[in-house]
Protein backbone atom coordinates (compact mmCIF):
# COMPACT_ATOMS: atom_id res chain seq x y z
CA UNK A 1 -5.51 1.45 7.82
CA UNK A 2 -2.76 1.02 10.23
CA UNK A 3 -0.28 0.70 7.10
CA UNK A 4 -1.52 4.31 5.56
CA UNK A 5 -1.23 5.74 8.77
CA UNK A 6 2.56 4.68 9.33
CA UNK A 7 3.50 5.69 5.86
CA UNK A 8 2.52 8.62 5.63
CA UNK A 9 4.40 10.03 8.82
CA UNK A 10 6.94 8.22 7.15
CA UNK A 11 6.24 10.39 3.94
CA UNK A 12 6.38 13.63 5.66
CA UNK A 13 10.30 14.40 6.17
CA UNK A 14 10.48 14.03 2.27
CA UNK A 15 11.84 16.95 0.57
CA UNK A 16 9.65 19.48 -0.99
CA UNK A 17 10.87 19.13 -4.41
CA UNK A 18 9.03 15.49 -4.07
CA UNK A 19 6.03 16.50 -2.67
CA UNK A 20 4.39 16.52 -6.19
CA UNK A 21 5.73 12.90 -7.30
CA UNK A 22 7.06 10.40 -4.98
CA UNK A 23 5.53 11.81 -2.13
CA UNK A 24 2.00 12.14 -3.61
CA UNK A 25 2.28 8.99 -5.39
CA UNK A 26 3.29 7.00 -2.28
CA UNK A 27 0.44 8.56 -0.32
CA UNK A 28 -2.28 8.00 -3.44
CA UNK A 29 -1.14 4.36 -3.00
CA UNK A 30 -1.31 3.58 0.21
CA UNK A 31 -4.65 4.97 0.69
CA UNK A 32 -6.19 3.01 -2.27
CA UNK A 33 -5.55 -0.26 -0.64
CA UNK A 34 -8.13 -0.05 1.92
CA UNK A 35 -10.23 2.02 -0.22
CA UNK A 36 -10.41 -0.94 -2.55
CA UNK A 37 -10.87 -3.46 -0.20
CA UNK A 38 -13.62 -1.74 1.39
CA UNK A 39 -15.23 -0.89 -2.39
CA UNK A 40 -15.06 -4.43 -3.40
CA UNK A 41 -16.91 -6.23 -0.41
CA UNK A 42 -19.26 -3.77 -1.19
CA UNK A 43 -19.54 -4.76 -5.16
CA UNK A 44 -22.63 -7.65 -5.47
CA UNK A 45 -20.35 -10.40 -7.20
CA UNK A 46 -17.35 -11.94 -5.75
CA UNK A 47 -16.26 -11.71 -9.16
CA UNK A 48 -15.89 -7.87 -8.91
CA UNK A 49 -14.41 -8.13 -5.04
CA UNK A 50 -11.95 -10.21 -6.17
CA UNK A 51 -11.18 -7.85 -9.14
CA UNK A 52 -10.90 -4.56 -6.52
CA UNK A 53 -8.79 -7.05 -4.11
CA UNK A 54 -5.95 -7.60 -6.93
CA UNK A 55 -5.75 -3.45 -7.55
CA UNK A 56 -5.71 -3.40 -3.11
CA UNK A 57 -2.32 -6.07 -4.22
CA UNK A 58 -1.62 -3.56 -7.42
CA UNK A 59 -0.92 -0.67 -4.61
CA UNK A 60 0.55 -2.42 -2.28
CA UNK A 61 3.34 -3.65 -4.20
CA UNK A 62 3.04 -0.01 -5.79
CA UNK A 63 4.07 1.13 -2.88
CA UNK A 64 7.09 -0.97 -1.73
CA UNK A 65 8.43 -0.04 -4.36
CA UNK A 66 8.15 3.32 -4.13
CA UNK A 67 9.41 2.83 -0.66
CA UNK A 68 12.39 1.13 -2.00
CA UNK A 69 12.86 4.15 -4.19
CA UNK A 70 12.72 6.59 -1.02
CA UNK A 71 15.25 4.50 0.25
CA UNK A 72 17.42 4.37 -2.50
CA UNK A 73 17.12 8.19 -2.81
CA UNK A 74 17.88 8.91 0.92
CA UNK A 75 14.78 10.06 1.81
CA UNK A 76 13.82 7.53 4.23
CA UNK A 77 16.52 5.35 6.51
CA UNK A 78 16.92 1.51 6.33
CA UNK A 79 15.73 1.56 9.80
CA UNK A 80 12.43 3.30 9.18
CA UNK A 81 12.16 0.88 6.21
CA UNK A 82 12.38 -1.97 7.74
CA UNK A 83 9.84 -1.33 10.26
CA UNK A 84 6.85 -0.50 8.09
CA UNK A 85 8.31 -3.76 5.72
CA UNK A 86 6.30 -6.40 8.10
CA UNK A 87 3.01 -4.20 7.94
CA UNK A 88 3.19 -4.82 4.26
CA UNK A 89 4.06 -7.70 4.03
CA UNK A 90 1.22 -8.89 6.46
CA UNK A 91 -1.38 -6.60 4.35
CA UNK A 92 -0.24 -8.51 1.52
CA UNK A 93 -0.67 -11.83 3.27
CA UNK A 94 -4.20 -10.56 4.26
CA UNK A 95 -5.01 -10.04 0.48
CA UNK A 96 -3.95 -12.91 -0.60
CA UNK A 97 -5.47 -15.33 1.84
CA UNK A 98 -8.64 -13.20 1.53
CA UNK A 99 -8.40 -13.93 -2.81
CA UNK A 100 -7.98 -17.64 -1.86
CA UNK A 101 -11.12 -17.96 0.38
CA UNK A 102 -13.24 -16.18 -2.51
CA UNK A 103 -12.05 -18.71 -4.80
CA UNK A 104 -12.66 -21.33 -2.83
């Protein structure tokens, strides 16, 4: 949650001309992670969390590299990169240690 929050402020600055593509894309993206995560605890099988857990890792990685695009494209700074880079990275580690325990 805290990860959707600081992206899209991030987002915001981007230029209009974006607002339909990277900009909406990046913000679909973000949101779906916890969305997912939250819809597959509440699925009956681990089977089917697991399944909403690897879309959750789908988006994330979605959206670093739409990030990385942002960057690329001058739309966001190294700076302001590099400090929402740990958040996903830990969300990552979070989904990933949460797939191991399920198939455990």
């Amino acid at each position: 949650m805290k990860l959707a929050e600081a992206v899209h402020q991030l987002a915001r600055p981007f230029p209009k001309e974006e607002i339909y593509v990277l900009t909406s894309q990046i913000r679909r993206c973000v949101v779906s992670i916890p969305a997912n995560i939250a819809e597959g605890q509440g699925r009956r099988s681990k089977k089917e969390f697991q399944q909403f857990l690897d879309h959750a890792r789908g988006s994330l990685l979605e959206l670093d590299t739409h990030l990385e695009l942002a960057l690329r494209f001058s739309y966001i700074n190294s700076e302001s990169y590099q400090k929402v880079l740990p958040q996903i990275q830990e969300v990552g580690r979070l989904i990933n240690g949460l797939m191991r325990s399920l198939n455990e």
